[in-house]
N, C-alpha and C. Protein backbone atom coordinates (compact mmCIF):
# COMPACT_ATOMS: atom_id res chain seq x y z
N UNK A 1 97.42 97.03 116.89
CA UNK A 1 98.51 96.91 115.94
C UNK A 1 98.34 97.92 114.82
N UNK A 2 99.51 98.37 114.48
CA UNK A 2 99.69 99.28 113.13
C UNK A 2 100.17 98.75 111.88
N UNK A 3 99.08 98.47 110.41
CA UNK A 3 99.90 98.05 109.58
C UNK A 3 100.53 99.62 108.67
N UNK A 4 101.26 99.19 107.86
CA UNK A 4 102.08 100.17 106.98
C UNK A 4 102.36 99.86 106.03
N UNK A 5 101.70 100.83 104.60
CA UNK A 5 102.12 100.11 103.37
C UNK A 5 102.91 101.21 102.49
N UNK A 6 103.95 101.04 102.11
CA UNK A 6 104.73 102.30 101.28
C UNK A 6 104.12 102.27 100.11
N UNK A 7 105.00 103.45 98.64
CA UNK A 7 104.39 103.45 97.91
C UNK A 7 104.73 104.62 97.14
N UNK A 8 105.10 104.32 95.91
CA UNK A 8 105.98 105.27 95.29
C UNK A 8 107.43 105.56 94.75
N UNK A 9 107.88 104.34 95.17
CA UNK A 9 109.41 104.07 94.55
C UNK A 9 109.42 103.72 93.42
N UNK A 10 110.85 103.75 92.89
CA UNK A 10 111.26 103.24 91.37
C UNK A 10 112.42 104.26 91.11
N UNK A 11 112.21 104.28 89.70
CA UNK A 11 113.54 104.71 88.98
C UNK A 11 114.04 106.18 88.99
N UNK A 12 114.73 106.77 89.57
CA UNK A 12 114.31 108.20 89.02
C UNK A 12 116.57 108.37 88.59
N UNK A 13 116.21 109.99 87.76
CA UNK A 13 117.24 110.19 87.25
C UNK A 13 117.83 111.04 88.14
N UNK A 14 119.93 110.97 88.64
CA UNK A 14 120.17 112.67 89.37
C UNK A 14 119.72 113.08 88.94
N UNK A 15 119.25 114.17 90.30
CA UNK A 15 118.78 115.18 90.22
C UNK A 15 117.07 115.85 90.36
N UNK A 16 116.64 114.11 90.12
CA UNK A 16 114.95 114.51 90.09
C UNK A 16 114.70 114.69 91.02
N UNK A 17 113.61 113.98 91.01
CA UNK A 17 112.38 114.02 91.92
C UNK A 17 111.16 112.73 92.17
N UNK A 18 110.93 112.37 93.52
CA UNK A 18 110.43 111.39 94.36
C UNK A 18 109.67 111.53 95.10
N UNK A 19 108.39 111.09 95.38
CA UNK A 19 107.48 111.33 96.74
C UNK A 19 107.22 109.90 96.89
N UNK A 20 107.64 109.73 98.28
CA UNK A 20 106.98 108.38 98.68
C UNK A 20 106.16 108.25 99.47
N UNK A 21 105.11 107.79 99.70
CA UNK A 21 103.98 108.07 100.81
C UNK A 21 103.58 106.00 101.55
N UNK A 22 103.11 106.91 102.74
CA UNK A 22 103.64 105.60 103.86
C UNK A 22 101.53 105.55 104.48
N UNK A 23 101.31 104.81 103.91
CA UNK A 23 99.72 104.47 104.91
C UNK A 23 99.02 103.31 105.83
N UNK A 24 99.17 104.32 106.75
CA UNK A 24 98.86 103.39 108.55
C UNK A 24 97.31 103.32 108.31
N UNK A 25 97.37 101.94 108.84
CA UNK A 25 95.71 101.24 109.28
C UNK A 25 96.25 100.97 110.53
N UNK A 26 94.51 100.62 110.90
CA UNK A 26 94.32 99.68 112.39
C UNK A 26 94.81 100.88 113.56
N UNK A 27 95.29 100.25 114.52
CA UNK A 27 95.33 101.79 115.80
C UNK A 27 95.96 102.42 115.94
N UNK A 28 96.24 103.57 114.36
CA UNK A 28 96.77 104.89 114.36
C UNK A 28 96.49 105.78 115.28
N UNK A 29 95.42 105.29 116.65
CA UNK A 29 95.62 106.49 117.16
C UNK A 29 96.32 106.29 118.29
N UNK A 30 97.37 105.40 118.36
CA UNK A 30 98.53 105.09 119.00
C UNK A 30 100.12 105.49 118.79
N UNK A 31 99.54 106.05 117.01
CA UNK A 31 101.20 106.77 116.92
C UNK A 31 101.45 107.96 117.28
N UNK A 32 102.28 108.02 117.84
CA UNK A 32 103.45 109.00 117.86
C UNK A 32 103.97 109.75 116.69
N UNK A 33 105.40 108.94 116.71
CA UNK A 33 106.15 109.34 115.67
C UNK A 33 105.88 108.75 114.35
N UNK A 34 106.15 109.04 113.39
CA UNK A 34 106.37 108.24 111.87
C UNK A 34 107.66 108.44 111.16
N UNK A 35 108.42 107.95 110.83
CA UNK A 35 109.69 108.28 109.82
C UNK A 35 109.84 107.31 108.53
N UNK A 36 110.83 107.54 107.76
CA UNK A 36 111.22 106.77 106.47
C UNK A 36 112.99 106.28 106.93
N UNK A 37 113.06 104.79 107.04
CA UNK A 37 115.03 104.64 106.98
C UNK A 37 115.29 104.22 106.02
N UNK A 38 116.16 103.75 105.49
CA UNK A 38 117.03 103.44 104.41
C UNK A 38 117.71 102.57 104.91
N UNK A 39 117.97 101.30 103.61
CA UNK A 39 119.27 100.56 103.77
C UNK A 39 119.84 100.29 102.24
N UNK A 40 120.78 100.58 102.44
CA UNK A 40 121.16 100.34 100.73
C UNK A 40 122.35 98.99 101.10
N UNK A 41 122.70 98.46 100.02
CA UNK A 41 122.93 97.07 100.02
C UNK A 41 124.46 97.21 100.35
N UNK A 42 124.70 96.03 101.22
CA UNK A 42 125.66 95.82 102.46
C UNK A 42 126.04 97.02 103.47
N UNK A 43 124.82 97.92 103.83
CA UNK A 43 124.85 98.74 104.79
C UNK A 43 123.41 98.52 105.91
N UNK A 44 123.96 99.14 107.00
CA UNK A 44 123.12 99.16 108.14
C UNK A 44 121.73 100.14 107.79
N UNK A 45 120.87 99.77 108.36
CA UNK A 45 119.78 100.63 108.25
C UNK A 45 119.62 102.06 108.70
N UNK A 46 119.26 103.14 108.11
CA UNK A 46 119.77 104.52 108.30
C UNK A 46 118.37 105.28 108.60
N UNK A 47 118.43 106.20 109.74
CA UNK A 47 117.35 106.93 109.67
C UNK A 47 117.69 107.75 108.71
N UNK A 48 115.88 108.53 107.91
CA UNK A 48 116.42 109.27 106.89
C UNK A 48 115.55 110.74 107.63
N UNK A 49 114.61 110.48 107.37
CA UNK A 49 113.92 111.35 108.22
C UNK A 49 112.51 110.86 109.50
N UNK A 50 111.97 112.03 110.02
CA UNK A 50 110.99 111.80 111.46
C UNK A 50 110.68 113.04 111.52
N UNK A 51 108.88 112.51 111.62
CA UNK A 51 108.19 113.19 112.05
C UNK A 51 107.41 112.93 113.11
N UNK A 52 107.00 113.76 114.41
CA UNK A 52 106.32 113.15 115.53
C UNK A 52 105.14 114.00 115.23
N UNK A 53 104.24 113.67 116.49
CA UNK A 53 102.47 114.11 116.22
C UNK A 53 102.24 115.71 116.27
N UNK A 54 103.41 116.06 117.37
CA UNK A 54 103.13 117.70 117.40
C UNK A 54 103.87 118.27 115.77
N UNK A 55 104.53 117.79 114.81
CA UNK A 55 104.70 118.53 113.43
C UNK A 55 106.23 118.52 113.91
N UNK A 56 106.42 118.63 115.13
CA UNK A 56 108.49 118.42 114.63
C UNK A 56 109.06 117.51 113.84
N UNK A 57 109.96 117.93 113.42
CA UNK A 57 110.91 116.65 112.20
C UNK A 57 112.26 116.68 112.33
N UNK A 58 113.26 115.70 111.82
CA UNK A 58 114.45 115.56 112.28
C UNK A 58 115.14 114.85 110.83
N UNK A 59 115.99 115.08 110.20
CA UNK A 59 116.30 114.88 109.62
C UNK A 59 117.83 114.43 109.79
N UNK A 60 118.39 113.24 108.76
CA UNK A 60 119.99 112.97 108.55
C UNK A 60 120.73 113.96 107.59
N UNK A 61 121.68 114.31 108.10
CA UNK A 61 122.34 115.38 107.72
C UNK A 61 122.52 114.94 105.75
N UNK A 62 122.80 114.20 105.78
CA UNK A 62 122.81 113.64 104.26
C UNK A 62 121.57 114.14 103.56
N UNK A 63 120.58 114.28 104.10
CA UNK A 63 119.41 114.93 103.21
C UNK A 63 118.51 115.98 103.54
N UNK A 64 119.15 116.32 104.95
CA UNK A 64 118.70 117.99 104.82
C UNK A 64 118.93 118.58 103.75
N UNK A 65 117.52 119.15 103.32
CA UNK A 65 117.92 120.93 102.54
C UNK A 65 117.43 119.98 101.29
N UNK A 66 117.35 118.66 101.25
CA UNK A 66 116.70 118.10 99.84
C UNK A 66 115.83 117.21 100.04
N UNK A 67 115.09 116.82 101.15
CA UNK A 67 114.03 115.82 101.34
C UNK A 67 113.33 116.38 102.55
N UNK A 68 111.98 116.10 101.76
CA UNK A 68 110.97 116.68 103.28
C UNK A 68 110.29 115.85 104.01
N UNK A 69 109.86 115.87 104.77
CA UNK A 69 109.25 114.90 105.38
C UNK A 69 107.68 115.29 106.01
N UNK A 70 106.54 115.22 105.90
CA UNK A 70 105.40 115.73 105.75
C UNK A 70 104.26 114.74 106.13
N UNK A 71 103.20 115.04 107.25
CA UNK A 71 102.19 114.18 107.68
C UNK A 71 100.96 114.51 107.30
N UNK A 72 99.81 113.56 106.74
CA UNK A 72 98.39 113.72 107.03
C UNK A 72 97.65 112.90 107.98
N UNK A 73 96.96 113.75 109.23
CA UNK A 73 96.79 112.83 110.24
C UNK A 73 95.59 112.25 109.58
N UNK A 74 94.38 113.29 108.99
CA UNK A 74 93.26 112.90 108.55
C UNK A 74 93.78 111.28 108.03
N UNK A 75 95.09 111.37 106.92
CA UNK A 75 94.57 110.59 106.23
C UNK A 75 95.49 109.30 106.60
N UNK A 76 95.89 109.53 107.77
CA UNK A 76 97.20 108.64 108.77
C UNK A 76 98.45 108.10 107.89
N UNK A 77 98.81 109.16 106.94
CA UNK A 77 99.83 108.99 105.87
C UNK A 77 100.70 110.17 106.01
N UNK A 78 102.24 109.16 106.07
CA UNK A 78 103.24 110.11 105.84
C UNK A 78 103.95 109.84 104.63
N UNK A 79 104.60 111.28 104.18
CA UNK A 79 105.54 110.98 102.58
C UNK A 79 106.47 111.64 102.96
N UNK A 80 107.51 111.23 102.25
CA UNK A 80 108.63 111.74 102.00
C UNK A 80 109.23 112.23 100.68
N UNK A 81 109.27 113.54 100.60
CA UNK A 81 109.62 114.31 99.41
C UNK A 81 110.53 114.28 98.93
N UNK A 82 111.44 113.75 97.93
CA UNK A 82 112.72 113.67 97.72
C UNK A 82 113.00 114.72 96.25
N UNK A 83 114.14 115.23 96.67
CA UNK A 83 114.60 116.30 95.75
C UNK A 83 116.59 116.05 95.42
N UNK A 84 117.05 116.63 94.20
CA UNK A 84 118.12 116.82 93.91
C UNK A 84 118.57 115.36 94.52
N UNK A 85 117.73 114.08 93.97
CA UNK A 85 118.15 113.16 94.13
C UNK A 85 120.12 112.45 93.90
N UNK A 86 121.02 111.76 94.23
CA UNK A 86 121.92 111.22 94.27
C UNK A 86 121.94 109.76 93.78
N UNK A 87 123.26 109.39 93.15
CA UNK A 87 123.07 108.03 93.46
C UNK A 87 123.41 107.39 94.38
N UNK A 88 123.70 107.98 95.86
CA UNK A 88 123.97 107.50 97.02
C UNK A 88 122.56 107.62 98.03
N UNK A 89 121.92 107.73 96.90
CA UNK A 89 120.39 107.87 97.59
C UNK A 89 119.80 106.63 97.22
N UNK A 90 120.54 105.37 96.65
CA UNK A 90 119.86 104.32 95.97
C UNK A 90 119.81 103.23 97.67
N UNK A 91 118.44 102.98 97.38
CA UNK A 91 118.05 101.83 98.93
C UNK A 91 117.02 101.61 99.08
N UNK A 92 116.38 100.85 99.97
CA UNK A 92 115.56 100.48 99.99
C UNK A 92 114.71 101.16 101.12
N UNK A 93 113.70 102.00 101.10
CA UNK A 93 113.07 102.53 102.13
C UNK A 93 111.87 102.11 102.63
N UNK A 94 112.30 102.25 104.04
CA UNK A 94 111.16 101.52 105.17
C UNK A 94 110.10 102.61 105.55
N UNK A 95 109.57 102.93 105.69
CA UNK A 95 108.07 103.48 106.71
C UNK A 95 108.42 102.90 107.95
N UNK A 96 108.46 103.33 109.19
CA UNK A 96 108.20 103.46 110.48
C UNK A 96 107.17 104.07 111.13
N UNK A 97 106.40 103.46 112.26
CA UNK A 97 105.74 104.08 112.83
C UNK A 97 106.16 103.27 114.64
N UNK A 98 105.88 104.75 115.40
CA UNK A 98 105.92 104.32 116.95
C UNK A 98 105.16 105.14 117.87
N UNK A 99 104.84 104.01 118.75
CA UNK A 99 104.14 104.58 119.91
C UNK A 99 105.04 105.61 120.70
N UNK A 100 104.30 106.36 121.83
CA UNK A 100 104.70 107.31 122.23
C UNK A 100 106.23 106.63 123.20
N UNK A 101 107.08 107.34 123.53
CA UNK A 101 107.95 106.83 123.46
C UNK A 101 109.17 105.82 123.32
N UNK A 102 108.71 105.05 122.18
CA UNK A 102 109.15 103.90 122.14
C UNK A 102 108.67 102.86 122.35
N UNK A 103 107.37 103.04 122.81
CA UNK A 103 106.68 102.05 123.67
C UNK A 103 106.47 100.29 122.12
N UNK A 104 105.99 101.20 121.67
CA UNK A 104 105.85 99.54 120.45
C UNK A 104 106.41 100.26 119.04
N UNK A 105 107.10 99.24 117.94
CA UNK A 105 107.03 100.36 116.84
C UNK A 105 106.46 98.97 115.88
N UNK A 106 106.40 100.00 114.55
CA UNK A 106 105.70 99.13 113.35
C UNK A 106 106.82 99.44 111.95
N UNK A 107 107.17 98.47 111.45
CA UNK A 107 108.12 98.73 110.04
C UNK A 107 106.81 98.38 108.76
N UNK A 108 107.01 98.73 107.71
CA UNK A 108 106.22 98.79 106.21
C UNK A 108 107.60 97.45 105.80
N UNK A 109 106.95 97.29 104.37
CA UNK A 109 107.66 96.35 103.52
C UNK A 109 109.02 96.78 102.83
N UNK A 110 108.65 98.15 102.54
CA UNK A 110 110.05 98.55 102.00
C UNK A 110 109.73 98.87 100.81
N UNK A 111 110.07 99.68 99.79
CA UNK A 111 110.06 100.23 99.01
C UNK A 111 111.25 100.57 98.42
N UNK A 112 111.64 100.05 96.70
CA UNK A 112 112.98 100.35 96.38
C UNK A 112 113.36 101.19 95.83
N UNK A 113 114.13 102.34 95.79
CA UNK A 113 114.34 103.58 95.03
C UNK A 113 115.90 103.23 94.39
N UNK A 114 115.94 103.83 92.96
CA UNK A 114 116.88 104.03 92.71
C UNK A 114 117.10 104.84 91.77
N UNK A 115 118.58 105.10 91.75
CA UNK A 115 119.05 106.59 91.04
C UNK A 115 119.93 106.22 90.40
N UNK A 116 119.26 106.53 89.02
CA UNK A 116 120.49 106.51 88.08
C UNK A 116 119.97 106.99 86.79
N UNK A 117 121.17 106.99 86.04
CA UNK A 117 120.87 107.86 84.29
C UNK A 117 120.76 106.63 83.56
C-alpha cells in the first residue's frame, strides 16, 4: 500500500504563487504515475496535472503555461508549482498516486487552496 500526505495549501493572492508537495510512504516502488486533481465546490473532480516514472507530464489545458508539475524519486515526492494563480483556481487538491497501468491507485487527504484578494 501507498500512503500520501499533501502539503502546502492556503491563501494566496491573483496572481501569486503556490507549491504544493505530495509525500508517498510504504511501496513507492510500485508507482507509476503521480498527479494533483482538483475539485472545487459543486464540481466533479478534475485532473490538474501527471507525472509518470519515465519524467513525462500531462497537463489540463486550464493550467498549462502556469503550473508545473515536478518529481523527486529519491525523496518519493511530487509538487506542484502553481503560478499566475486565478480565482478559478480555488479547490481542493488531491495527490494521486498509481500503479503501472492502472493496476491499484492511492488518493492523499486533500489540501485546500484558495485565491483571493
Amino acid at each position: 500500500q501507498v500512503q500520501l500526505v499533501e502539503s502546502g495549501g492556503g491563501l494566496v493572492q491573483p496572481g501569486g504563487s503556490l507549491r504544493l508537495s505530495c509525500a508517498a510512504s510504504g511501496t513507492t516502488f510500485s508507482i507509476d504515475a503521480m498527479g494533483w486533481y482538483r475539485q472545487a465546490p459543486g464540481k466533479q473532480r478534475e485532473l490538474v496535472a501527471v507525472i509518470i516514472s519515465g519524467g513525462g507530464t500531462n497537463y489540463a489545458d486550464s493550467v498549462r503555461g502556469r503550473f508545473t508539475i515536478s518529481r523527486d524519486n529519491a525523496k518519493n515526492t511530487v509538487y506542484l508549482q502553481m503560478s499566475s494563480r486565478k480565482s478559478e483556481d480555488t479547490a481542493v487538491y488531491y495527490c494521486n498516486a498509481e500503479g503501472v497501468g492502472g493496476s491499484w491507485g492511492s488518493w492523499g487527504q486533500g489540501t485546500q487552496v484558495t485565491v483571493s484578494s
